[in-house]
Protein backbone atom coordinates (compact mmCIF):
# COMPACT_ATOMS: atom_id res chain seq x y z
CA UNK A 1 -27.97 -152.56 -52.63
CA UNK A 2 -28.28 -156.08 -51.57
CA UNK A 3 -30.53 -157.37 -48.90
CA UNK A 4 -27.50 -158.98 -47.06
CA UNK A 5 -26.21 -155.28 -47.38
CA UNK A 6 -29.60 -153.84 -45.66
CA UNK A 7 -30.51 -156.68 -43.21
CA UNK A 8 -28.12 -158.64 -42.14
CA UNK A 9 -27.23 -162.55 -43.41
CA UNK A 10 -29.26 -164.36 -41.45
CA UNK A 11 -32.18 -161.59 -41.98
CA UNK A 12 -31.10 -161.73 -46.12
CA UNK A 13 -31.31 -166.01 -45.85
CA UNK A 14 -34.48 -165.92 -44.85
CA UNK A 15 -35.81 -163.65 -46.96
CA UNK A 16 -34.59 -165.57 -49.90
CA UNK A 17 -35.90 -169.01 -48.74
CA UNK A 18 -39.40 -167.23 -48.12
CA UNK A 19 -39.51 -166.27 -52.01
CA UNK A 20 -38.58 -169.68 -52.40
CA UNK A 21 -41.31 -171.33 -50.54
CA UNK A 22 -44.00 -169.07 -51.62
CA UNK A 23 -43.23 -169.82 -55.66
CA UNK A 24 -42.87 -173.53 -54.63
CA UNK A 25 -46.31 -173.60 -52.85
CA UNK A 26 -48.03 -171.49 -55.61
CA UNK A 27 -46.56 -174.23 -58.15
CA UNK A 28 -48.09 -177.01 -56.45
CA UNK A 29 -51.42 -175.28 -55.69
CA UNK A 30 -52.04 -174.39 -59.16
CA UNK A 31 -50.23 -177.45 -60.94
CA UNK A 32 -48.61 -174.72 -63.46
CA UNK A 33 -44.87 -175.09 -64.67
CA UNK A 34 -42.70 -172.35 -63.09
CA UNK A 35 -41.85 -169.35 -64.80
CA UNK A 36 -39.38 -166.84 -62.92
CA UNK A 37 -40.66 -163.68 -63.90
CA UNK A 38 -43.64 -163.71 -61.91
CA UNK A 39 -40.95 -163.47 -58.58
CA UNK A 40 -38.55 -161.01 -59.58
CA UNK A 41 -39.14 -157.64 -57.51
CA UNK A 42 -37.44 -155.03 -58.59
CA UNK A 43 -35.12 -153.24 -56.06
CA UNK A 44 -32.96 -150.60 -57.89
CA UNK A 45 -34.74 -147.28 -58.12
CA UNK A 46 -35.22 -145.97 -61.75
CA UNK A 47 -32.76 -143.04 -62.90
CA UNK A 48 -35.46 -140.56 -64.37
CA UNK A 49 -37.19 -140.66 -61.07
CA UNK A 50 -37.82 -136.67 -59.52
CA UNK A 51 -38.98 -135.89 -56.47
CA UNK A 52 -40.35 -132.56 -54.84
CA UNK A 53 -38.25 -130.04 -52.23
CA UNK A 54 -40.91 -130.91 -49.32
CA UNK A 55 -40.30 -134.59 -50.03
CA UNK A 56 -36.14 -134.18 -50.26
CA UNK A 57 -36.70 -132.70 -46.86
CA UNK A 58 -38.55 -135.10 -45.44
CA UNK A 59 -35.81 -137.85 -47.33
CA UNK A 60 -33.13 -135.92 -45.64
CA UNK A 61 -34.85 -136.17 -41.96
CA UNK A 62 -35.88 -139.48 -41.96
CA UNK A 63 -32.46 -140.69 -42.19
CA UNK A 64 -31.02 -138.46 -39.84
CA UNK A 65 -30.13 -135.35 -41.03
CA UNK A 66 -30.80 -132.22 -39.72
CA UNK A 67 -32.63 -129.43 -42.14
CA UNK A 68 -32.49 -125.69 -41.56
């Protein structure tokens, strides 16, 4: 999911520009050439991931739902 999907456009244009600015400034302050791995952030879940039953519930709850 996208962060214009989660937050909003304006929220998602801001966000980006931020990561901009902060690899910009840390460019400049160390006089280093830019390399683009250092800003990537990783924002899809892995596949093998498990969780327990007390923390589906809790999941589940958090975004609403109602457990019996």
């Amino acid at each position: 999911m996208s962060i214009r999907k989660r937050r909003g456009h304006k929220r998602a244009i801001i966000a980006i520009v931020r990561m901009l600015l902060t690899a910009i400034y840390h460019i400049l302050l160390k006089s280093e050439p830019y390399n683009p791995e250092l800003y990537k952030k990783v924002e899809v879940l892995p596949k093998t991931r498990s969780i327990t039953v007390d923390q589906a519930i809790s999941f589940a709850r958090r975004h609403g739902y109602a457990v019996a």
